[in-house]
PDB file of N, CA and C in Angstrom:
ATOM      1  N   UNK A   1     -69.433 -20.602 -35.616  1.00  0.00           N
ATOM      2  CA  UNK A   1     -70.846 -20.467 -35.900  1.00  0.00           C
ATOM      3  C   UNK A   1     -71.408 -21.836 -36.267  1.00  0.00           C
ATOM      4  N   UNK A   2     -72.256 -22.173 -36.013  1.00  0.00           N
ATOM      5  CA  UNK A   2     -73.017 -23.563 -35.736  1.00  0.00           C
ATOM      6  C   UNK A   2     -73.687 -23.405 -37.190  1.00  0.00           C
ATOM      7  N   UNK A   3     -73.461 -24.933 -37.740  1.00  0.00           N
ATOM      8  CA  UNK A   3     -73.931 -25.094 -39.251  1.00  0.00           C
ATOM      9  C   UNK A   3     -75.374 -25.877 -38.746  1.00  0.00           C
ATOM     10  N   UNK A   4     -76.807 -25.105 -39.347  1.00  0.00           N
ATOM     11  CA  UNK A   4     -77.608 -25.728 -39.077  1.00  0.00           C
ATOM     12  C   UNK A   4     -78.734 -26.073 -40.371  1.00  0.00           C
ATOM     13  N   UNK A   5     -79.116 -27.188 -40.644  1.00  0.00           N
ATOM     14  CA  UNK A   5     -79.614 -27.261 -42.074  1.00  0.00           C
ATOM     15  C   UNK A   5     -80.966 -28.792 -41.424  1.00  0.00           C
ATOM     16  N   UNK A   6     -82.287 -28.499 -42.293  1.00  0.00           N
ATOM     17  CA  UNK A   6     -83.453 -29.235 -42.195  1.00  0.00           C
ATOM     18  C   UNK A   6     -83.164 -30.833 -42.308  1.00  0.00           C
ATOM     19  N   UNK A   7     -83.091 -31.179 -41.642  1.00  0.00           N
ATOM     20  CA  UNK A   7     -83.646 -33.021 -41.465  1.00  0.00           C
ATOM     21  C   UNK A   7     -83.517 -33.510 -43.001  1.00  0.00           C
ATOM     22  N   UNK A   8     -84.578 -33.031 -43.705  1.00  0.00           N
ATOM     23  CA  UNK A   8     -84.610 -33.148 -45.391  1.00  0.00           C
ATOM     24  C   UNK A   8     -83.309 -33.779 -46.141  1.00  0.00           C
ATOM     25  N   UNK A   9     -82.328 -32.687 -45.818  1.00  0.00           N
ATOM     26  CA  UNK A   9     -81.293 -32.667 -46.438  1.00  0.00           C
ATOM     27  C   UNK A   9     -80.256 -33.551 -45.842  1.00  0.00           C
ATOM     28  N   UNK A  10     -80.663 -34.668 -44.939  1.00  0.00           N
ATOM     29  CA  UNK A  10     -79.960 -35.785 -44.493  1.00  0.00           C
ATOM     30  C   UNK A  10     -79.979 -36.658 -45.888  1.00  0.00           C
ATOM     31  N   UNK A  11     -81.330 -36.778 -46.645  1.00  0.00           N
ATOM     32  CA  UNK A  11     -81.270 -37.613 -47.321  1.00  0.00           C
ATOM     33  C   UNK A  11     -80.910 -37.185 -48.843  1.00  0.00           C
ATOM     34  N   UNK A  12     -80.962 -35.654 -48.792  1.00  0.00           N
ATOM     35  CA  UNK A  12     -80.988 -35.470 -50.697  1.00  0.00           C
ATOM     36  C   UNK A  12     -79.944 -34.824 -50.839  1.00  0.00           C
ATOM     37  N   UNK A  13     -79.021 -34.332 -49.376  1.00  0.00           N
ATOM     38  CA  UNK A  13     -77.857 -33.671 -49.339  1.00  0.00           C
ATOM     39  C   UNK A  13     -76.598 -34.251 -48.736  1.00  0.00           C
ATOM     40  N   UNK A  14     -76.704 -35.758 -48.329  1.00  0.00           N
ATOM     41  CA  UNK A  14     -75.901 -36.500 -47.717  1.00  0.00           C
ATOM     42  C   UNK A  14     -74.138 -36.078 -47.737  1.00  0.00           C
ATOM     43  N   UNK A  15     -73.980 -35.796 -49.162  1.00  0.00           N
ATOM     44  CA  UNK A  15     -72.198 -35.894 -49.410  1.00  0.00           C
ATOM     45  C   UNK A  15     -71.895 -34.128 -49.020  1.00  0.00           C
ATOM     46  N   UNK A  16     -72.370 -33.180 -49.076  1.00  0.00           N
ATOM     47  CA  UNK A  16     -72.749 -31.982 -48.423  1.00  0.00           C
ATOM     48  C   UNK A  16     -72.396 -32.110 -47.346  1.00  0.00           C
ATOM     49  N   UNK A  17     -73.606 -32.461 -46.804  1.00  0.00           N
ATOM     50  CA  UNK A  17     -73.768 -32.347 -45.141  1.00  0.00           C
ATOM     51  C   UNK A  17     -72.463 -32.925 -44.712  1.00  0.00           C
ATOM     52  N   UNK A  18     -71.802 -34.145 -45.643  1.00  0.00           N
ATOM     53  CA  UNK A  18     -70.899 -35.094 -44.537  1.00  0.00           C
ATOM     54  C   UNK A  18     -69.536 -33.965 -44.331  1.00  0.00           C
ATOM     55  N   UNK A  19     -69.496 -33.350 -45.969  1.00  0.00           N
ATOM     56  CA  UNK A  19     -68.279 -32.610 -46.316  1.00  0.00           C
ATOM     57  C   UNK A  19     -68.292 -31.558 -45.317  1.00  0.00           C
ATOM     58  N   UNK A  20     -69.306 -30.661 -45.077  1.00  0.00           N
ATOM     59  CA  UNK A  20     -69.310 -29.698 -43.878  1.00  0.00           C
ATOM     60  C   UNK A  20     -68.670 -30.230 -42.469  1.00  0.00           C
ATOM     61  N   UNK A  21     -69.223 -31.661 -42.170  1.00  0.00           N
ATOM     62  CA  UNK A  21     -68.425 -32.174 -40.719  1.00  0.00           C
ATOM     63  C   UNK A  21     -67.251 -32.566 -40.867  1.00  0.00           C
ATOM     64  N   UNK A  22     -66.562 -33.136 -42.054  1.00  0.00           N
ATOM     65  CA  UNK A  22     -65.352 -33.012 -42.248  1.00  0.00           C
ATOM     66  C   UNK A  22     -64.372 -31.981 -42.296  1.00  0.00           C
ATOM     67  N   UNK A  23     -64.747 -30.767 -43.116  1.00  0.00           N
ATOM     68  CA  UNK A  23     -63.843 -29.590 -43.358  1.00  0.00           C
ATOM     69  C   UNK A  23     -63.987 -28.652 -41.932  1.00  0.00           C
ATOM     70  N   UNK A  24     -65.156 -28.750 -40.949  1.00  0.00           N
ATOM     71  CA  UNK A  24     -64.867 -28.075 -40.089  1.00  0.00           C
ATOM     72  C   UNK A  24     -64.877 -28.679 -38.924  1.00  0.00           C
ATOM     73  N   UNK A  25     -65.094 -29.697 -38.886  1.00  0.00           N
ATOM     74  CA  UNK A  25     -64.673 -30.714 -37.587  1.00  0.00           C
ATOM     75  C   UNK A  25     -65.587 -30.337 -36.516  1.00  0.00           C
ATOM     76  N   UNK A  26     -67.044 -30.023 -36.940  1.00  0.00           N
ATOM     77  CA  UNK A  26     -67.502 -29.794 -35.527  1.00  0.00           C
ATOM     78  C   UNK A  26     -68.759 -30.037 -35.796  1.00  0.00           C
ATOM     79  N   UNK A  27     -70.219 -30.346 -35.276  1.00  0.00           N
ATOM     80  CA  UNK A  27     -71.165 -30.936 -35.758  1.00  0.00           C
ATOM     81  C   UNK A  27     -72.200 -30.085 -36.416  1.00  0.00           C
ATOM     82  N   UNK A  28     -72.998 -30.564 -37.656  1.00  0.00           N
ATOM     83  CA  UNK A  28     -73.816 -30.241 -37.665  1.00  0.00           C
ATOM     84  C   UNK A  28     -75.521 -30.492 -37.493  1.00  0.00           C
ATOM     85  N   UNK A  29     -76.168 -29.107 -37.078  1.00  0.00           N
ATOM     86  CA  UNK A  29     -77.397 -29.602 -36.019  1.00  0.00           C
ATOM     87  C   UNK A  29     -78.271 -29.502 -36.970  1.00  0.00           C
ATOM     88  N   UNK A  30     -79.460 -30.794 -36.939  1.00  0.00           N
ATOM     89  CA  UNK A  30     -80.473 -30.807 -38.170  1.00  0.00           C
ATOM     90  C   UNK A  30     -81.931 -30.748 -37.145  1.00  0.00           C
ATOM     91  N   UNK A  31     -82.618 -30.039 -38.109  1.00  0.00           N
ATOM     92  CA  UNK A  31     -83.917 -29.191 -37.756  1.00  0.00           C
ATOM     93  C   UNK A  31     -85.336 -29.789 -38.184  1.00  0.00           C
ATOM     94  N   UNK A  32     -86.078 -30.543 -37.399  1.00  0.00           N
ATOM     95  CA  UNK A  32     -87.468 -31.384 -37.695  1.00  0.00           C
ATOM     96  C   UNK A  32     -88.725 -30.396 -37.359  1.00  0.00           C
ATOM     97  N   UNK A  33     -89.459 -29.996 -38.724  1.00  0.00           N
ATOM     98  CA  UNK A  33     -90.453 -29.094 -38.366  1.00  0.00           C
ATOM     99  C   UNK A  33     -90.022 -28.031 -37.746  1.00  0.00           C
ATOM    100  N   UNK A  34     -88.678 -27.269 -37.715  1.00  0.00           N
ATOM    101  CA  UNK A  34     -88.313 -25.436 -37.233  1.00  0.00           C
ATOM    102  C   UNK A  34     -87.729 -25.945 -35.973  1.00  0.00           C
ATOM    103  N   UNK A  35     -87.641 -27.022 -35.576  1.00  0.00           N
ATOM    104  CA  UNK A  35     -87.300 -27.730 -34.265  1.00  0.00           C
ATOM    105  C   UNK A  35     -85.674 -28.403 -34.427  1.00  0.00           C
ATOM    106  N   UNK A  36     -85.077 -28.042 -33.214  1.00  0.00           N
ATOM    107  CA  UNK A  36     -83.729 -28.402 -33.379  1.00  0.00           C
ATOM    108  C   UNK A  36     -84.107 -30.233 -32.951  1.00  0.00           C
ATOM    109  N   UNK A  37     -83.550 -31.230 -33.861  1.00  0.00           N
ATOM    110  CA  UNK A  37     -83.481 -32.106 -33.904  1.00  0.00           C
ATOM    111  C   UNK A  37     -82.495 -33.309 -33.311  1.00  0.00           C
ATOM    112  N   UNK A  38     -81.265 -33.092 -34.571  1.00  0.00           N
ATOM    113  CA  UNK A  38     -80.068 -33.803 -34.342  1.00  0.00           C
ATOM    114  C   UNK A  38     -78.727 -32.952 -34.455  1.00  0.00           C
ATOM    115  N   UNK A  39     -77.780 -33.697 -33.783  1.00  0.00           N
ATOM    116  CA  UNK A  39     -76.154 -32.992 -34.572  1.00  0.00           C
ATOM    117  C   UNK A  39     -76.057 -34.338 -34.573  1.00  0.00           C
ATOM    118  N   UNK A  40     -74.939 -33.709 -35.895  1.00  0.00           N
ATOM    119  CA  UNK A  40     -73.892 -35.130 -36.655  1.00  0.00           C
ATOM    120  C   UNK A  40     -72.518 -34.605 -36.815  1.00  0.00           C
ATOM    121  N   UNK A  41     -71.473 -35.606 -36.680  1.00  0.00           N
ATOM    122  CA  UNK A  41     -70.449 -34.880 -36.641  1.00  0.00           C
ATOM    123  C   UNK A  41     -69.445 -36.267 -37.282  1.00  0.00           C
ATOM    124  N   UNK A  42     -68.366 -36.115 -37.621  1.00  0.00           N
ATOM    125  CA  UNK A  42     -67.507 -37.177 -38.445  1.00  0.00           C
ATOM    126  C   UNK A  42     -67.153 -37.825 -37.220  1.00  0.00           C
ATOM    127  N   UNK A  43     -66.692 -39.252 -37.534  1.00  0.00           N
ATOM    128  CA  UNK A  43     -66.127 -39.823 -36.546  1.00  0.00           C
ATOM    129  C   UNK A  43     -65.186 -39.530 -36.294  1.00  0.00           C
ATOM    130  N   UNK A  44     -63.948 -39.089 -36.572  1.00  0.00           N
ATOM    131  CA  UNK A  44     -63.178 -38.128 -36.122  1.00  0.00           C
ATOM    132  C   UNK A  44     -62.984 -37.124 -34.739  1.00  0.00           C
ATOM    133  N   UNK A  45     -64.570 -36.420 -35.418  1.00  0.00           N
ATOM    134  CA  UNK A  45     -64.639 -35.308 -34.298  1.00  0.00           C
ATOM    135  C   UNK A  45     -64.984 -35.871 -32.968  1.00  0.00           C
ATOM    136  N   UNK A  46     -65.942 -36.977 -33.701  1.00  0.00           N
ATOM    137  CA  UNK A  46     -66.596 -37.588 -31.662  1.00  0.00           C
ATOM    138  C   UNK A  46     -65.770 -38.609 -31.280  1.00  0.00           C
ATOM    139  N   UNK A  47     -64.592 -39.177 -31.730  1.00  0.00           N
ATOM    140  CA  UNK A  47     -63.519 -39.585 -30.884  1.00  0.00           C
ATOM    141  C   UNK A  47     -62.539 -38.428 -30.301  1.00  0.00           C
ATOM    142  N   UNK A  48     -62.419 -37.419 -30.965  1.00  0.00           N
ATOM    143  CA  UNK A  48     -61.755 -36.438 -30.476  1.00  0.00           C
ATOM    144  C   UNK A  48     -62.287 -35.596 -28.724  1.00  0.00           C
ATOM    145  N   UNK A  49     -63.724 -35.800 -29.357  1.00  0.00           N
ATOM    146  CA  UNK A  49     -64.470 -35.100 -28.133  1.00  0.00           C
ATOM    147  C   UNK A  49     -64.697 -36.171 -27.379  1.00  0.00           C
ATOM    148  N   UNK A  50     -64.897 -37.496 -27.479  1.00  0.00           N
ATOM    149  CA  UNK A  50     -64.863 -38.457 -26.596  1.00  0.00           C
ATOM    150  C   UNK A  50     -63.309 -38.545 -25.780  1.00  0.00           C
ATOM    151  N   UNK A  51     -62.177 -38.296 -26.359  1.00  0.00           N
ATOM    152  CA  UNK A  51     -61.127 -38.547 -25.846  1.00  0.00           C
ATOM    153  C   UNK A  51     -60.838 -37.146 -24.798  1.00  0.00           C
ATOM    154  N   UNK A  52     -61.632 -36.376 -24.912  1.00  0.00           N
ATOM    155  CA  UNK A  52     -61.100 -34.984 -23.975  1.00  0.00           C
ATOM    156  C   UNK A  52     -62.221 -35.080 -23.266  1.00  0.00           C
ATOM    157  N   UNK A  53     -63.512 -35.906 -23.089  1.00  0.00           N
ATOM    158  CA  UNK A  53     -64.335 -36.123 -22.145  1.00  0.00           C
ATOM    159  C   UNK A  53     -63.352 -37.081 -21.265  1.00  0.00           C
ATOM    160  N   UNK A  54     -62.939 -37.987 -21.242  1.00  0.00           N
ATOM    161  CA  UNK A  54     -62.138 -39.082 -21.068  1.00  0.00           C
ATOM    162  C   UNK A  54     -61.103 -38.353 -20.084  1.00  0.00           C
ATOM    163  N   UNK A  55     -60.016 -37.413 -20.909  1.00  0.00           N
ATOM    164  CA  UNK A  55     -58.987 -36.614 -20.068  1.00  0.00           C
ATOM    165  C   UNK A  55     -59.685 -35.860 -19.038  1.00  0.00           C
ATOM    166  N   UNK A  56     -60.865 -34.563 -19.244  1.00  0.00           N
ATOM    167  CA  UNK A  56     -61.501 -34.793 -18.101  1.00  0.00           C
ATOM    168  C   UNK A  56     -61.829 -34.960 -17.412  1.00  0.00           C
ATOM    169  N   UNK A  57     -62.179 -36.277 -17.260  1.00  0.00           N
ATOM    170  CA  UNK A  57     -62.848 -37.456 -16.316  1.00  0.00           C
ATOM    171  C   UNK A  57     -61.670 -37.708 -14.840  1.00  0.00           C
ATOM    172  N   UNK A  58     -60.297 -38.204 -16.088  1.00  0.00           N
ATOM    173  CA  UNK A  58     -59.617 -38.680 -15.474  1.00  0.00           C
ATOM    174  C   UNK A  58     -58.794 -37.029 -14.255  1.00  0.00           C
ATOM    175  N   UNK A  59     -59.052 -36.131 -15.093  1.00  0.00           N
ATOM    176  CA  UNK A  59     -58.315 -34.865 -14.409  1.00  0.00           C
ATOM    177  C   UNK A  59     -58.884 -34.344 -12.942  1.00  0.00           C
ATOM    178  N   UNK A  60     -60.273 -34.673 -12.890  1.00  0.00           N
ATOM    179  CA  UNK A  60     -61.628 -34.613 -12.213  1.00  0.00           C
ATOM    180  C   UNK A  60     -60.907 -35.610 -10.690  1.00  0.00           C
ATOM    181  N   UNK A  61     -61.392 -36.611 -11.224  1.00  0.00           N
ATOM    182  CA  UNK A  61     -60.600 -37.684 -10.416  1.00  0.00           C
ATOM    183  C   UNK A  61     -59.347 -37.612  -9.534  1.00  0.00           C
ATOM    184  N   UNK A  62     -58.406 -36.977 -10.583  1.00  0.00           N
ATOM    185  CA  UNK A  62     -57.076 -37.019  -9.579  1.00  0.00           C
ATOM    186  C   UNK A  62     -57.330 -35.820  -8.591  1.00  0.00           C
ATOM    187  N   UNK A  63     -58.393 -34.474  -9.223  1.00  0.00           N
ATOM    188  CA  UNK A  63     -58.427 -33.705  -8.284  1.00  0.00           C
ATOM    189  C   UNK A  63     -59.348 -34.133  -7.160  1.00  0.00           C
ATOM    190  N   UNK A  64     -60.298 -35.160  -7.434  1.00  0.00           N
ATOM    191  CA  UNK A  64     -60.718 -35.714  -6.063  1.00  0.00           C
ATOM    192  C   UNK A  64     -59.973 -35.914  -5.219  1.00  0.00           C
ATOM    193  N   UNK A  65     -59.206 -37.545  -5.681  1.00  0.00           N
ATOM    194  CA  UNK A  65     -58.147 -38.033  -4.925  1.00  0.00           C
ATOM    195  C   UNK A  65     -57.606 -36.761  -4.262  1.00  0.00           C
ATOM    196  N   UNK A  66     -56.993 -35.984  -4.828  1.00  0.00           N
ATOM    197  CA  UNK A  66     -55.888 -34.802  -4.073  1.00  0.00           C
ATOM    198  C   UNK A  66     -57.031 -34.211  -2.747  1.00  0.00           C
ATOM    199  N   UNK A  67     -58.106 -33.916  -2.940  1.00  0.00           N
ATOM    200  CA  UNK A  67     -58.899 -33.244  -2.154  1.00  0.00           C
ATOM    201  C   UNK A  67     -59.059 -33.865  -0.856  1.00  0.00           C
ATOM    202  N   UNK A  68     -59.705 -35.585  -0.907  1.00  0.00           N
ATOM    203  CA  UNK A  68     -59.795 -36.274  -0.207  1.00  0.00           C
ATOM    204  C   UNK A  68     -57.880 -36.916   0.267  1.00  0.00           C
ATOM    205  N   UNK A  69     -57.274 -36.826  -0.042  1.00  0.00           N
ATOM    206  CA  UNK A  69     -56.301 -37.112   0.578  1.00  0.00           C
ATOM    207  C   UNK A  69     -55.212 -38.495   0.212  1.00  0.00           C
ATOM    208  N   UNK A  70     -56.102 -38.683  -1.081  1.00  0.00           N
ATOM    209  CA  UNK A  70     -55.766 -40.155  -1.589  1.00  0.00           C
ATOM    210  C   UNK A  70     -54.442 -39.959  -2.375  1.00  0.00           C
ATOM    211  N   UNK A  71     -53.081 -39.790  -1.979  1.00  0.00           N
ATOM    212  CA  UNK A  71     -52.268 -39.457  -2.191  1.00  0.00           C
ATOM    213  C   UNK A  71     -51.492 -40.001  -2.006  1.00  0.00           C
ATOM    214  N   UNK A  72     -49.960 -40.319  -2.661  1.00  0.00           N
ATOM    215  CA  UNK A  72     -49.102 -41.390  -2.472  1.00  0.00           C
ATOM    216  C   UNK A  72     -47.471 -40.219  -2.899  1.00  0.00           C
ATOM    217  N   UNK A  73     -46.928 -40.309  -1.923  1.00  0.00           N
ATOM    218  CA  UNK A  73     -45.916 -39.347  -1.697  1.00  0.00           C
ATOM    219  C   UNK A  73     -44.340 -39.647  -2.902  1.00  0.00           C
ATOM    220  N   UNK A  74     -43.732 -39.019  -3.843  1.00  0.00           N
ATOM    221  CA  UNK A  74     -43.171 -39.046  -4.780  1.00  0.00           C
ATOM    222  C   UNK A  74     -42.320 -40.241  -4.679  1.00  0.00           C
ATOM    223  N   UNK A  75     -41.530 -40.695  -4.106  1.00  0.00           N
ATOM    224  CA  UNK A  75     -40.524 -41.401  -3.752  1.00  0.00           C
ATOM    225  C   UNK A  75     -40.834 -42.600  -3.926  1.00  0.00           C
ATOM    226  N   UNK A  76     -42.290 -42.706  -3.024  1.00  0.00           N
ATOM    227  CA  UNK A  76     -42.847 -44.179  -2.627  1.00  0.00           C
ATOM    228  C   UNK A  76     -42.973 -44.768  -4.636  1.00  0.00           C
ATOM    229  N   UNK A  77     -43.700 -43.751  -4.867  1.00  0.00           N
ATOM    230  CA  UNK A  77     -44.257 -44.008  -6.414  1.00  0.00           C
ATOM    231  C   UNK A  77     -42.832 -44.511  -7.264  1.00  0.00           C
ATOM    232  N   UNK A  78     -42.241 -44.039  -7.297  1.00  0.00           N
ATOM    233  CA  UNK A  78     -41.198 -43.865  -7.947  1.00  0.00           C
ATOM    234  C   UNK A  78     -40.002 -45.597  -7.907  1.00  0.00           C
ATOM    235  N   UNK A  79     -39.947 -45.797  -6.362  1.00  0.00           N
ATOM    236  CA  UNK A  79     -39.594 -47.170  -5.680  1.00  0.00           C
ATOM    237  C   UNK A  79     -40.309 -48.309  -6.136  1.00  0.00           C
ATOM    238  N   UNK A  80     -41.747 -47.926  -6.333  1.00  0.00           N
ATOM    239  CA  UNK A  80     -42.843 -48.645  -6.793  1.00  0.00           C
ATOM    240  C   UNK A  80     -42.695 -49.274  -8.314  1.00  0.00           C
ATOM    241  N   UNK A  81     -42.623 -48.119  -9.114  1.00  0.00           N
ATOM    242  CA  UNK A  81     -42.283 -48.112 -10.668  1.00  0.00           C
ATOM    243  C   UNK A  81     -40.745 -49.125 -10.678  1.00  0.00           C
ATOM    244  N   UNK A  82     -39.685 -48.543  -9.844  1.00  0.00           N
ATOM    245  CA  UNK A  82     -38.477 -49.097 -10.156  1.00  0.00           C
ATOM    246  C   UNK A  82     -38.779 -51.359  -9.766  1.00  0.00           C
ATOM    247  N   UNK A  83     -39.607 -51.245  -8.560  1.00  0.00           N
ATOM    248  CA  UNK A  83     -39.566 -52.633  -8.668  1.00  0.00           C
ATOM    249  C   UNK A  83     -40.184 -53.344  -9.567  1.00  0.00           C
ATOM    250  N   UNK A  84     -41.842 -52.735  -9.785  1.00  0.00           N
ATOM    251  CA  UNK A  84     -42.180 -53.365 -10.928  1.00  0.00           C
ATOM    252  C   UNK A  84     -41.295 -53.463 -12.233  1.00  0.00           C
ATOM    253  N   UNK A  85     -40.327 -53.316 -12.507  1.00  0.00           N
ATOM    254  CA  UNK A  85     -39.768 -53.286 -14.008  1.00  0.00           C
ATOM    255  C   UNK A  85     -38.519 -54.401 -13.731  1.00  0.00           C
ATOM    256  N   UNK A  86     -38.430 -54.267 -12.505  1.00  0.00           N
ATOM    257  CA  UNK A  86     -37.338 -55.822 -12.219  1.00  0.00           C
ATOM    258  C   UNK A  86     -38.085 -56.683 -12.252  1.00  0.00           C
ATOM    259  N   UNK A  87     -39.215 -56.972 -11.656  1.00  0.00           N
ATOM    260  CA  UNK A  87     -39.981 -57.978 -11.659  1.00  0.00           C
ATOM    261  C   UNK A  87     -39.908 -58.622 -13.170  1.00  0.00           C
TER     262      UNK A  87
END
């Protein structure tokens, strides 16, 4: 359930508000005039969610590659890895 609390209380409720994004790790959304405003969330959480945008990205990608054909057959890879490490 989404913690949602007035703009206001950015400034007179600061150690509150921060403690809520800490103990539940997920953001909370602040409200300007009945109007959804902002979310805030610990740095924590938005490296967390930055890092699974990231895995994503990259998961996205390989399923391109696979689609389009950009593919490199096990062995080759593998021959590949073994020379680079003599090098």
């Amino acid at each position: 359930m989404p913690v949602i609390r007035n703009s206001a209380d950015l400034s007179t409720r600061y150690a509150e508000i921060s403690d809520l994004c800490h103990k539940f790790r997920e953001p909370v959304f602040l409200t300007k005039n009945g109007e959804g405003d902002l979310a805030i969330m610990s740095t924590q959480t938005y490296e967390e969610m930055a890092g699974r945008n990231d895995l994503y990205r990259l998961i996205q990608e390989g399923i391109t590659d696979i689609e389009n054909g950009r593919t490199v057959p096990e062995k080759e890879v593998i021959e590949n890895m073994r020379l680079a490490l003599v090098k």
